[in-house]
PDB file of N, CA and C in Angstrom:
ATOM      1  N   UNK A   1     101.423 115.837 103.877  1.00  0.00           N
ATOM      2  CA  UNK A   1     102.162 115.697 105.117  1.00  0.00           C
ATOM      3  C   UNK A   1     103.469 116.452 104.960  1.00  0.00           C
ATOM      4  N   UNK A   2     103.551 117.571 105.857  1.00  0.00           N
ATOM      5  CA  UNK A   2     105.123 118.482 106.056  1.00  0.00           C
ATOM      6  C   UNK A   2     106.146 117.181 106.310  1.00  0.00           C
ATOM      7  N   UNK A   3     107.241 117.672 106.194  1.00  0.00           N
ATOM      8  CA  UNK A   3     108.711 117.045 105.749  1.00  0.00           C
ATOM      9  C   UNK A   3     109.300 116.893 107.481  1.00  0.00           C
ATOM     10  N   UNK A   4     108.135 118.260 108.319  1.00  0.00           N
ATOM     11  CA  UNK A   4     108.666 118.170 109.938  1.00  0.00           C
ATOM     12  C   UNK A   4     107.718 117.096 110.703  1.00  0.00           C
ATOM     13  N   UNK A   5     106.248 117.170 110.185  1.00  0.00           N
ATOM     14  CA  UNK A   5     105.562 115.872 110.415  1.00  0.00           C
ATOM     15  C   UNK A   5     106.071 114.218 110.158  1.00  0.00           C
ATOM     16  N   UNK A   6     106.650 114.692 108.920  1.00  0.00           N
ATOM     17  CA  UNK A   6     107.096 113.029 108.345  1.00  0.00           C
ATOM     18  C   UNK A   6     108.655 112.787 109.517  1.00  0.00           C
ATOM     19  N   UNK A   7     109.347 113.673 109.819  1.00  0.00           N
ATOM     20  CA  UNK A   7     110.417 113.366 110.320  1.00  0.00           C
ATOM     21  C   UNK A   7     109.840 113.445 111.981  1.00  0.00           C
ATOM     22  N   UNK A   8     108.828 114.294 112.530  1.00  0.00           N
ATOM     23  CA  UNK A   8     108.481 113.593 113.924  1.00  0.00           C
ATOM     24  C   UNK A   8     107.920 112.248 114.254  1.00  0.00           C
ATOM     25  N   UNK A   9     107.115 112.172 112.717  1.00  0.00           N
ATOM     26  CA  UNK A   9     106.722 110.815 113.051  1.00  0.00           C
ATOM     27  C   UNK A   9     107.505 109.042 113.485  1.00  0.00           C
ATOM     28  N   UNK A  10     108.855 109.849 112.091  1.00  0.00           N
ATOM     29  CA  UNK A  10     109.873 108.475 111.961  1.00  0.00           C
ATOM     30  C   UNK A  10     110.927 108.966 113.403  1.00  0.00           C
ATOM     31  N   UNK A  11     110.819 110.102 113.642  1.00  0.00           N
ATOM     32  CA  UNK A  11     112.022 109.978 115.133  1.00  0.00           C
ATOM     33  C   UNK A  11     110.806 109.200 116.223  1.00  0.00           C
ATOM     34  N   UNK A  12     109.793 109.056 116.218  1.00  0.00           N
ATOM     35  CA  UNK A  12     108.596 108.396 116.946  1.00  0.00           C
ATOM     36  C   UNK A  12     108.578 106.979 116.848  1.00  0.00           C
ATOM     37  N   UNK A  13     108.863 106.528 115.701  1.00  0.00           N
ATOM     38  CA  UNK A  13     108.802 104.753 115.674  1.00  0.00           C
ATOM     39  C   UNK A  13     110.381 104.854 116.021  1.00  0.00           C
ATOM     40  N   UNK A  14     111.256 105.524 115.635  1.00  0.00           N
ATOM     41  CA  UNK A  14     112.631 104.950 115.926  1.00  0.00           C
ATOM     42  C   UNK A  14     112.990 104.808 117.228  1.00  0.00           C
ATOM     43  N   UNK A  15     113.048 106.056 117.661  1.00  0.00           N
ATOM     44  CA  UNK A  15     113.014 106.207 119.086  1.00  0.00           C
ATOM     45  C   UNK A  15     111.876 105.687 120.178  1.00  0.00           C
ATOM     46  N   UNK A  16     110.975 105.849 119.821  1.00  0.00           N
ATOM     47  CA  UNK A  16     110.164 105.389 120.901  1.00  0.00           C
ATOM     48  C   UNK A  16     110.163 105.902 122.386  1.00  0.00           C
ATOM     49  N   UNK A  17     110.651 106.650 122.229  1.00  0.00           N
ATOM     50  CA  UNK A  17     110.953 107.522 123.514  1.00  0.00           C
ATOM     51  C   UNK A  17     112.106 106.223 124.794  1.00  0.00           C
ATOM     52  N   UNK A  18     112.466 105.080 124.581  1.00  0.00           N
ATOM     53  CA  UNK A  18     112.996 104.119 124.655  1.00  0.00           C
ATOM     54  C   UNK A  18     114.576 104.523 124.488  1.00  0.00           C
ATOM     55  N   UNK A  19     114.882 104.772 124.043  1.00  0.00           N
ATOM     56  CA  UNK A  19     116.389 105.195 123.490  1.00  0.00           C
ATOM     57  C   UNK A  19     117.404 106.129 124.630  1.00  0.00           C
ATOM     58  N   UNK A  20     118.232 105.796 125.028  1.00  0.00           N
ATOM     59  CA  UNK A  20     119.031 106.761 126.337  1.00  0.00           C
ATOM     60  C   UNK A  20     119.161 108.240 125.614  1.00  0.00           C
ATOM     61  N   UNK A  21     119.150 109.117 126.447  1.00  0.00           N
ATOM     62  CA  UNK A  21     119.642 111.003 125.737  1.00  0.00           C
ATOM     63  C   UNK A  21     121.547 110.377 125.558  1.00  0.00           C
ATOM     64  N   UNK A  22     121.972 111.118 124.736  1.00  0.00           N
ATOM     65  CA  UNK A  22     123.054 111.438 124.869  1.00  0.00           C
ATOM     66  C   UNK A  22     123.940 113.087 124.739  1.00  0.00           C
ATOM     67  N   UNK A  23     124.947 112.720 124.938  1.00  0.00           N
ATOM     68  CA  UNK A  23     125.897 113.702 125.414  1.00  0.00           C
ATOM     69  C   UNK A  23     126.779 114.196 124.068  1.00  0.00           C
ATOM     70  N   UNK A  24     127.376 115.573 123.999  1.00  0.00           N
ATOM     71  CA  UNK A  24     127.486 115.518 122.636  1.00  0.00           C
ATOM     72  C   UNK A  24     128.659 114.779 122.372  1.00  0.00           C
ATOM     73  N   UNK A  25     129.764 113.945 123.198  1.00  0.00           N
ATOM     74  CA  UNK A  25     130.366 113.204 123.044  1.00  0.00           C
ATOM     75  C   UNK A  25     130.021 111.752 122.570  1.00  0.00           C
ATOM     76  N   UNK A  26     128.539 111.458 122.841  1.00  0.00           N
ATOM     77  CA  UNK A  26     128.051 110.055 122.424  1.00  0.00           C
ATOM     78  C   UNK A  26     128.072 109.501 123.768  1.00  0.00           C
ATOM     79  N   UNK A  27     128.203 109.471 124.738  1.00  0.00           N
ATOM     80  CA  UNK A  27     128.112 108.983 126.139  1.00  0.00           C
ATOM     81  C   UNK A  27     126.159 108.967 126.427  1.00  0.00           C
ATOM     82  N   UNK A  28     125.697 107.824 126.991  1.00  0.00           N
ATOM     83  CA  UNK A  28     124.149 107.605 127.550  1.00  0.00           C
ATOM     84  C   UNK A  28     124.120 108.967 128.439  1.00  0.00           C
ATOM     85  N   UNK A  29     123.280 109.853 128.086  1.00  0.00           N
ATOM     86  CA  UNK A  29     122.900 110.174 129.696  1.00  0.00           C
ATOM     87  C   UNK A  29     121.399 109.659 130.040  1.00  0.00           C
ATOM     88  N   UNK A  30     121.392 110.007 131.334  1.00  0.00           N
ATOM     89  CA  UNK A  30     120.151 109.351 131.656  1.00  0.00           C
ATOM     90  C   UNK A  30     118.795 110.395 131.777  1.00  0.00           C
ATOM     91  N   UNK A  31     117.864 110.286 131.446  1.00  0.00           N
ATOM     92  CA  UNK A  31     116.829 111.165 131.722  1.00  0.00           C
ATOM     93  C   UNK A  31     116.708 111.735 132.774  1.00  0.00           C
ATOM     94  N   UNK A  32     116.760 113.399 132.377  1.00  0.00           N
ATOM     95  CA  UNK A  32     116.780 113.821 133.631  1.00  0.00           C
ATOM     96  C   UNK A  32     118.132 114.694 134.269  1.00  0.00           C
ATOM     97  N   UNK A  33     119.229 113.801 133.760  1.00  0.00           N
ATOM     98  CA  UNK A  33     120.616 114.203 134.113  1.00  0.00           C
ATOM     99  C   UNK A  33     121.050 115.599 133.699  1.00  0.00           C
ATOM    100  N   UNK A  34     120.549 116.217 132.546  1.00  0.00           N
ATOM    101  CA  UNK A  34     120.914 117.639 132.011  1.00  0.00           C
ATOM    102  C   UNK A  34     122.208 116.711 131.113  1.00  0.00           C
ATOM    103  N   UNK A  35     123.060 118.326 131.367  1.00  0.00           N
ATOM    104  CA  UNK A  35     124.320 117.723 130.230  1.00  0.00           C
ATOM    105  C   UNK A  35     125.530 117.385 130.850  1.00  0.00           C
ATOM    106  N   UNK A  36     125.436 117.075 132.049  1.00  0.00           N
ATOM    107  CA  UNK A  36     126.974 116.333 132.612  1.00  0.00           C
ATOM    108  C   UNK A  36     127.415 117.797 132.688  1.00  0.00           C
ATOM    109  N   UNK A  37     127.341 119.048 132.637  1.00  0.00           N
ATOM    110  CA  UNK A  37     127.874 119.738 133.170  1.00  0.00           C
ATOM    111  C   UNK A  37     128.612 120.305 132.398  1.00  0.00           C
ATOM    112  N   UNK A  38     128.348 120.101 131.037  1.00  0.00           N
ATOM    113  CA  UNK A  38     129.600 120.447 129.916  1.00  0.00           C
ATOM    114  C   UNK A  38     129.052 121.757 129.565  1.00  0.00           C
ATOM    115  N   UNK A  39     127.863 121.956 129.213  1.00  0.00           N
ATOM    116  CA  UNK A  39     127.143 123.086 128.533  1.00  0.00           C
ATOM    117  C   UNK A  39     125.797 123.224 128.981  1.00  0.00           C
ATOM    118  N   UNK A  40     125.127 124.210 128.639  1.00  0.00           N
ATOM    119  CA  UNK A  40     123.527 124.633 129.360  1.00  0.00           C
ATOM    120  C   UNK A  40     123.162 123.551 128.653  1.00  0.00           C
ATOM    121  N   UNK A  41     122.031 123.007 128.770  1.00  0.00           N
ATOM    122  CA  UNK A  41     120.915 121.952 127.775  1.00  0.00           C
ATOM    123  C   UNK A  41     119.714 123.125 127.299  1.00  0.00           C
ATOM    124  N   UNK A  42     119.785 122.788 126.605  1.00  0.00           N
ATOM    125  CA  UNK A  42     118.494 123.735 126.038  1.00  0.00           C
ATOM    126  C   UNK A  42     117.041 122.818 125.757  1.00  0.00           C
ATOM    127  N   UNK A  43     117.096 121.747 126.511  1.00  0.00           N
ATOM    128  CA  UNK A  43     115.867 121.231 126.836  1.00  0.00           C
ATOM    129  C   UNK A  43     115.624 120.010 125.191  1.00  0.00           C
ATOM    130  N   UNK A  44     116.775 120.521 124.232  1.00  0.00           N
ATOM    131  CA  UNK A  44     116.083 119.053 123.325  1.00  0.00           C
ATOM    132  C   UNK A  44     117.245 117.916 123.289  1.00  0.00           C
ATOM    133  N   UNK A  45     117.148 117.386 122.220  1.00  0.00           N
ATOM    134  CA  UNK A  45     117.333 115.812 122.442  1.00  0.00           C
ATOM    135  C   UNK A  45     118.805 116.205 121.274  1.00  0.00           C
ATOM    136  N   UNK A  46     119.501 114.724 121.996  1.00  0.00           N
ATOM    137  CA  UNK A  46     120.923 114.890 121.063  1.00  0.00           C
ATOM    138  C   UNK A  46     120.973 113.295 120.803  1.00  0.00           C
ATOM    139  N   UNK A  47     121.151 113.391 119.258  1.00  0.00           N
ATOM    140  CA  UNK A  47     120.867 111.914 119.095  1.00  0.00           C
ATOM    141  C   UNK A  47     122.381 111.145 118.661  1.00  0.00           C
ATOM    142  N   UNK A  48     122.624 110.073 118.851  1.00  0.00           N
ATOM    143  CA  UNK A  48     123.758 109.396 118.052  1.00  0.00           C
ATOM    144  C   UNK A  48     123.927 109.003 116.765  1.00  0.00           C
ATOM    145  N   UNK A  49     124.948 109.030 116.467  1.00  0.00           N
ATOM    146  CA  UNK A  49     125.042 108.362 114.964  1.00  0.00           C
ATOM    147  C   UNK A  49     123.953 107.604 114.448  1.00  0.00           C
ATOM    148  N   UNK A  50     124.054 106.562 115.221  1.00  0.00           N
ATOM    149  CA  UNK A  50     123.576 105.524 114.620  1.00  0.00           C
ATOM    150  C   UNK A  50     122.019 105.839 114.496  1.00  0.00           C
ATOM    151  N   UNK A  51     121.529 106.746 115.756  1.00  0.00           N
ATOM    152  CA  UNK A  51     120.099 106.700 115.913  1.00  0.00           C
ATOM    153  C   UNK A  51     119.683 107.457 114.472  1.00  0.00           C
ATOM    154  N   UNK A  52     120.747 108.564 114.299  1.00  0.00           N
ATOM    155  CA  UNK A  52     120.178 109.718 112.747  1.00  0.00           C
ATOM    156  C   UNK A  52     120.443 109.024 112.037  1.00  0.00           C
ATOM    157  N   UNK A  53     121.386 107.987 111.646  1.00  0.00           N
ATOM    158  CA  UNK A  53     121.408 107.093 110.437  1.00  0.00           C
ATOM    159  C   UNK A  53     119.617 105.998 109.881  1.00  0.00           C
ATOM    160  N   UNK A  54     119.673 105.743 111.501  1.00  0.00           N
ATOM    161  CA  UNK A  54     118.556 105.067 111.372  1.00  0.00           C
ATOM    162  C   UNK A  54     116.709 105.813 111.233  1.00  0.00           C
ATOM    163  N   UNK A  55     117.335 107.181 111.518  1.00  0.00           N
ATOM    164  CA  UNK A  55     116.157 108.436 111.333  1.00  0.00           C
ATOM    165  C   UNK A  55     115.781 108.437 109.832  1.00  0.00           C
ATOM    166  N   UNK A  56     117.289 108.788 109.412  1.00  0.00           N
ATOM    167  CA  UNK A  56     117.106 109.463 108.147  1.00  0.00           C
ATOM    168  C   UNK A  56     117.005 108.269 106.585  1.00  0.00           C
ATOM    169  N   UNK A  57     117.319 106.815 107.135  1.00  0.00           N
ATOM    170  CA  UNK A  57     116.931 105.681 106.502  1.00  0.00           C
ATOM    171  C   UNK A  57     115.387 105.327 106.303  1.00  0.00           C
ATOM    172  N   UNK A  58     115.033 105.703 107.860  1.00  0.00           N
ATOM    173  CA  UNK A  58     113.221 105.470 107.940  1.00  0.00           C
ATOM    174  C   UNK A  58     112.811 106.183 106.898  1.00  0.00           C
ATOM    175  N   UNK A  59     113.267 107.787 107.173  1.00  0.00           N
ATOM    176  CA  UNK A  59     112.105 108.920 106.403  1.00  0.00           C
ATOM    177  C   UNK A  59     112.733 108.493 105.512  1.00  0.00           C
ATOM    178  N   UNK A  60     113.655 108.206 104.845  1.00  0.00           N
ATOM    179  CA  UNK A  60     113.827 108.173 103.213  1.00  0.00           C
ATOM    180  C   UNK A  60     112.798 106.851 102.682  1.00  0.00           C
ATOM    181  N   UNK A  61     112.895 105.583 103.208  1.00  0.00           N
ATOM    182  CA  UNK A  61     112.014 104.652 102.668  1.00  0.00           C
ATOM    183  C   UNK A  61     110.558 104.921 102.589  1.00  0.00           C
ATOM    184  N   UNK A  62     110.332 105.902 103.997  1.00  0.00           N
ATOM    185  CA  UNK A  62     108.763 105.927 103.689  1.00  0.00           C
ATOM    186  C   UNK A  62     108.264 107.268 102.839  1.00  0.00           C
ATOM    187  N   UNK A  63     109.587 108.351 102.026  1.00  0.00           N
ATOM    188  CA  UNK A  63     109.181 108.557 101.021  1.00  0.00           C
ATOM    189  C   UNK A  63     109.493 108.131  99.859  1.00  0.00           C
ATOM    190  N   UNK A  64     110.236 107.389  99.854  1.00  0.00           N
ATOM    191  CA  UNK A  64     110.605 106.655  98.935  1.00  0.00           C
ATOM    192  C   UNK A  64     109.264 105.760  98.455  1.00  0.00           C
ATOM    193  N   UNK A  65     108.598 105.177  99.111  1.00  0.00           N
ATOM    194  CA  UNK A  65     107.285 104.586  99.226  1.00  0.00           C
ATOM    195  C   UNK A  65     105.988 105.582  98.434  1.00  0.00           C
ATOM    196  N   UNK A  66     106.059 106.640  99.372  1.00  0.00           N
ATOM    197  CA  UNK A  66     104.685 107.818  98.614  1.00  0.00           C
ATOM    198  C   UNK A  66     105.316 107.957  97.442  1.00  0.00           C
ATOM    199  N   UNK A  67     106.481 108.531  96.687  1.00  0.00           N
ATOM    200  CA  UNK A  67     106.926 108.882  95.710  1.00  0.00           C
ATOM    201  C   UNK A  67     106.822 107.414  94.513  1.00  0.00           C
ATOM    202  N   UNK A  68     106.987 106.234  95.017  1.00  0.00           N
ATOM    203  CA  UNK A  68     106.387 105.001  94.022  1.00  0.00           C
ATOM    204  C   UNK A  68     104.888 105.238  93.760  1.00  0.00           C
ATOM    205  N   UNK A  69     104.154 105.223  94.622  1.00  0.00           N
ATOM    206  CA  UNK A  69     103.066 104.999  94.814  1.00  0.00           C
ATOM    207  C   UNK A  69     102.927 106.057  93.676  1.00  0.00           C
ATOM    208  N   UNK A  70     103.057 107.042  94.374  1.00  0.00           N
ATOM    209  CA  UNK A  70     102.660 108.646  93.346  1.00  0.00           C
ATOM    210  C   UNK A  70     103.010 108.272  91.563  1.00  0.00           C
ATOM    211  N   UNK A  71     104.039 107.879  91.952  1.00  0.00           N
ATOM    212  CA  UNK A  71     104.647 107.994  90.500  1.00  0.00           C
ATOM    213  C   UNK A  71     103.937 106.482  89.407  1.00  0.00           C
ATOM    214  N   UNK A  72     103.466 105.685  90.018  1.00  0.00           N
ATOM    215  CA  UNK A  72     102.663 104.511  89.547  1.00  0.00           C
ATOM    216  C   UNK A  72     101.502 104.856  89.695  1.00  0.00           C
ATOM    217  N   UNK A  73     100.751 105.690  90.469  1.00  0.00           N
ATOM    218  CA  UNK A  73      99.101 106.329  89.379  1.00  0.00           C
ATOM    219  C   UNK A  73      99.498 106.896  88.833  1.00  0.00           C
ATOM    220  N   UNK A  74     100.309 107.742  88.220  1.00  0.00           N
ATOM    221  CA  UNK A  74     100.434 108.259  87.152  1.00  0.00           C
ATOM    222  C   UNK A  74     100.797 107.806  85.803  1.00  0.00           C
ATOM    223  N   UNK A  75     102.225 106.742  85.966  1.00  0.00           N
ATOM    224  CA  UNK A  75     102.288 106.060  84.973  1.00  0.00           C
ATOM    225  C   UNK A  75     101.208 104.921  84.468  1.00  0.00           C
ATOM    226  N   UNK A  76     100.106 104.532  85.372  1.00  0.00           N
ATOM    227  CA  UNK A  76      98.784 104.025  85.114  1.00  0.00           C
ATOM    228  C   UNK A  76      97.953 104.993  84.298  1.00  0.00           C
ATOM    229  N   UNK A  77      97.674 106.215  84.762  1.00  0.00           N
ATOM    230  CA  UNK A  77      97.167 107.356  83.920  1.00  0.00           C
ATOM    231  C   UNK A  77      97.271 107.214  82.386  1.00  0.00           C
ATOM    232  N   UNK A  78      98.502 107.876  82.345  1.00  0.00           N
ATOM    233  CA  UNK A  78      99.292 107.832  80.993  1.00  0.00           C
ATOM    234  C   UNK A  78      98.859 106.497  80.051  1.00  0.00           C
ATOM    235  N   UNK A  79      99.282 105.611  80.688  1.00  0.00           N
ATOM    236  CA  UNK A  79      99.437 104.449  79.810  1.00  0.00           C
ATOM    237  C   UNK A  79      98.013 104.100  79.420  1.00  0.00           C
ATOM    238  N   UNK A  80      96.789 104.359  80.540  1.00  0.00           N
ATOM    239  CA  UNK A  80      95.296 104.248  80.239  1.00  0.00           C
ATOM    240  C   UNK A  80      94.970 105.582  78.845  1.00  0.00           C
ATOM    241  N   UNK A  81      95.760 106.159  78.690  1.00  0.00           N
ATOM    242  CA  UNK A  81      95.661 107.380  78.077  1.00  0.00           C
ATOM    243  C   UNK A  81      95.864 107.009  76.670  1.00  0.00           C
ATOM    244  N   UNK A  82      97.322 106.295  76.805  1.00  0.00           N
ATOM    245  CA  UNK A  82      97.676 106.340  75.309  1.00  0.00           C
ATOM    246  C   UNK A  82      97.196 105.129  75.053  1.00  0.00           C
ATOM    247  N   UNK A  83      96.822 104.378  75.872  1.00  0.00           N
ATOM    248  CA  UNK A  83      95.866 103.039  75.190  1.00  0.00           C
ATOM    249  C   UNK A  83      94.821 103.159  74.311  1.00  0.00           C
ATOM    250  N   UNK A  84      94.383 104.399  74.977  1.00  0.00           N
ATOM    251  CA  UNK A  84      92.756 104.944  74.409  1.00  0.00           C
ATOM    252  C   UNK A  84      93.018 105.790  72.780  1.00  0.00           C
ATOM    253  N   UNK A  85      94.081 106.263  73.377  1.00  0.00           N
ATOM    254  CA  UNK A  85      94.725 107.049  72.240  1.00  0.00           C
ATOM    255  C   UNK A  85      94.664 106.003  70.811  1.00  0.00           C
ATOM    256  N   UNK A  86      95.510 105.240  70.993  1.00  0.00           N
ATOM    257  CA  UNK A  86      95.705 103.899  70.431  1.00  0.00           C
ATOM    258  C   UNK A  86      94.559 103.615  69.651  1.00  0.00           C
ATOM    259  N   UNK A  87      93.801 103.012  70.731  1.00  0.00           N
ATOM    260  CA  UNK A  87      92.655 102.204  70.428  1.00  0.00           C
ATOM    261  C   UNK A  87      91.524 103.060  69.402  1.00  0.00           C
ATOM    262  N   UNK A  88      91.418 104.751  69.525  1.00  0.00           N
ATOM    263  CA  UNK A  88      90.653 105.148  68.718  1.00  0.00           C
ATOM    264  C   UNK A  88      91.219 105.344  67.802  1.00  0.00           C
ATOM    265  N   UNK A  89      92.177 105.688  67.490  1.00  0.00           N
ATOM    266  CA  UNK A  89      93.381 105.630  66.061  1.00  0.00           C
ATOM    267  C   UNK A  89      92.797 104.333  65.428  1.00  0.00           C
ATOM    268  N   UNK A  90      93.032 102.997  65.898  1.00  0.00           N
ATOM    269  CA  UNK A  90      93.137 101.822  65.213  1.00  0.00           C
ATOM    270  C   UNK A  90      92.133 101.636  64.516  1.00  0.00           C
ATOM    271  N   UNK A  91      90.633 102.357  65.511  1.00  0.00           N
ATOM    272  CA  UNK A  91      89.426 102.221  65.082  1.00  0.00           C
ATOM    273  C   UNK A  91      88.993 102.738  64.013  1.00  0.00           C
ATOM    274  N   UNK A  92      89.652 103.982  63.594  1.00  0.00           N
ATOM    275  CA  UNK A  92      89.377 105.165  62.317  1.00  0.00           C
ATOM    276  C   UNK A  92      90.042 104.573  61.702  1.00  0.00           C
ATOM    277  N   UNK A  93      91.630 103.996  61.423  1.00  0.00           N
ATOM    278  CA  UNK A  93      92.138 103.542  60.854  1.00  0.00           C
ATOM    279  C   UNK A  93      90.966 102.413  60.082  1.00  0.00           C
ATOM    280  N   UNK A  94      90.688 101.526  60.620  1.00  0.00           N
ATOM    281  CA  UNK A  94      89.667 100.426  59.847  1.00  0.00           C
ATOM    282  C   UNK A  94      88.331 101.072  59.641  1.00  0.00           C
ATOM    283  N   UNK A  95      88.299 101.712  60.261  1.00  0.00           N
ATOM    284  CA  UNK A  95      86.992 101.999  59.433  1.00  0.00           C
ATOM    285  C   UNK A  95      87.114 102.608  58.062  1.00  0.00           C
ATOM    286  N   UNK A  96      88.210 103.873  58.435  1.00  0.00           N
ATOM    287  CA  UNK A  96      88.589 104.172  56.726  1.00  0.00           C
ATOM    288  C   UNK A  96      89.328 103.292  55.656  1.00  0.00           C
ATOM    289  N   UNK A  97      89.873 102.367  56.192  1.00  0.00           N
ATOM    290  CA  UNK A  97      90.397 100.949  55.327  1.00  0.00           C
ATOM    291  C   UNK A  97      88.459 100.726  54.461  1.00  0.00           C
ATOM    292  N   UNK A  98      87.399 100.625  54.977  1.00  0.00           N
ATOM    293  CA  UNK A  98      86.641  99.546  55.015  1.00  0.00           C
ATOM    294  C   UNK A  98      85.912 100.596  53.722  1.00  0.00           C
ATOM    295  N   UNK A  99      85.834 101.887  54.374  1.00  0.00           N
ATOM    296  CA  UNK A  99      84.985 102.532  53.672  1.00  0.00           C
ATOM    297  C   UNK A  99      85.439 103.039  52.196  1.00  0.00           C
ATOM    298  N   UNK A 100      86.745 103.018  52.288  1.00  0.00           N
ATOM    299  CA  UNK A 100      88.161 103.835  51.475  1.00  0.00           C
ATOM    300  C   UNK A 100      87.473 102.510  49.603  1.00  0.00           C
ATOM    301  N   UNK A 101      87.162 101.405  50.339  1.00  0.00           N
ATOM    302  CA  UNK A 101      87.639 100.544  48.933  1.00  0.00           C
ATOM    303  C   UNK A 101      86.440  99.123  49.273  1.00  0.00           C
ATOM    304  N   UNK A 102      85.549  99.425  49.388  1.00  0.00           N
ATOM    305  CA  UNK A 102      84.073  98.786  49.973  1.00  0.00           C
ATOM    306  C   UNK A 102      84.266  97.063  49.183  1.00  0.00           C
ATOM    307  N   UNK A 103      84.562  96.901  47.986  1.00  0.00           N
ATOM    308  CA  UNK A 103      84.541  95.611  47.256  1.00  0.00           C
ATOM    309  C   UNK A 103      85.579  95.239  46.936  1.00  0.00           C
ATOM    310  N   UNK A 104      86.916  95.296  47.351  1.00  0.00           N
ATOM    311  CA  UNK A 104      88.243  94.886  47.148  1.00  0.00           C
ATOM    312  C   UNK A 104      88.633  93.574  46.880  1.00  0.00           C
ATOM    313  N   UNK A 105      87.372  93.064  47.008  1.00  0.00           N
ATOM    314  CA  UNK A 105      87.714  91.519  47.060  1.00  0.00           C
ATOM    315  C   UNK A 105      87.031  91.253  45.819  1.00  0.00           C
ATOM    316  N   UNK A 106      86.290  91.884  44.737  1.00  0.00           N
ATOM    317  CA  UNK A 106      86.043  92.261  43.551  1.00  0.00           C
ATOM    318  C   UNK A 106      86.740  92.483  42.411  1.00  0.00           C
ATOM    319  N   UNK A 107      87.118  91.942  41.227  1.00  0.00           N
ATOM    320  CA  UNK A 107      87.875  92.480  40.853  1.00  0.00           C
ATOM    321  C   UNK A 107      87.250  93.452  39.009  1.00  0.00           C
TER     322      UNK A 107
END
């Protein structure tokens, strides 16, 4: 998922299309209104503080989220890795203990 997908998606739950346009002063305008007359509109959206605070909080948690996720199969990987690692070490280890000195308990 692009970084412009992930951020249309979270201006989509935030906004909801629900949210007043504003003005680049921070004033509501209303849909429809253009720009109060200050400047041409170029047809997109001007958001408030609070709304990009609350944009850029969304997209960070929900990569913040893939990037756990991501990063915990991997450290599952690994750790299945060096377990195995481990575990066949331990196994040669005793076996060559066993074979190394067969009657030790012999004297």
């Amino acid at each position: 998922e692009g970084m412009d997908d992930l951020l249309d998606g979270v201006i989509g739950q935030v906004a909801g299309g629900a949210l007043p346009h504003h003005d680049q002063e921070g004033a509501a305008v209303a849909a429809g209104q253009g720009c109060g007359g200050r400047a041409p509109c170029d047809g997109g959206r001007t958001y408030s503080t609070d709304e990009v605070r609350a944009i850029v909080q969304a997209a960070v948690s929900i990569r913040e989220e893939a990037l756990r996720c991501e990063y915990g199969g991997i450290l599952q990987d690994k750790l299945k890795e060096q377990f195995n690692s481990f575990t066949r070490f331990n196994a040669d280890y005793i076996s060559r203990q066993i074979k190394g000195n067969p009657f030790s308990y012999v004297s």
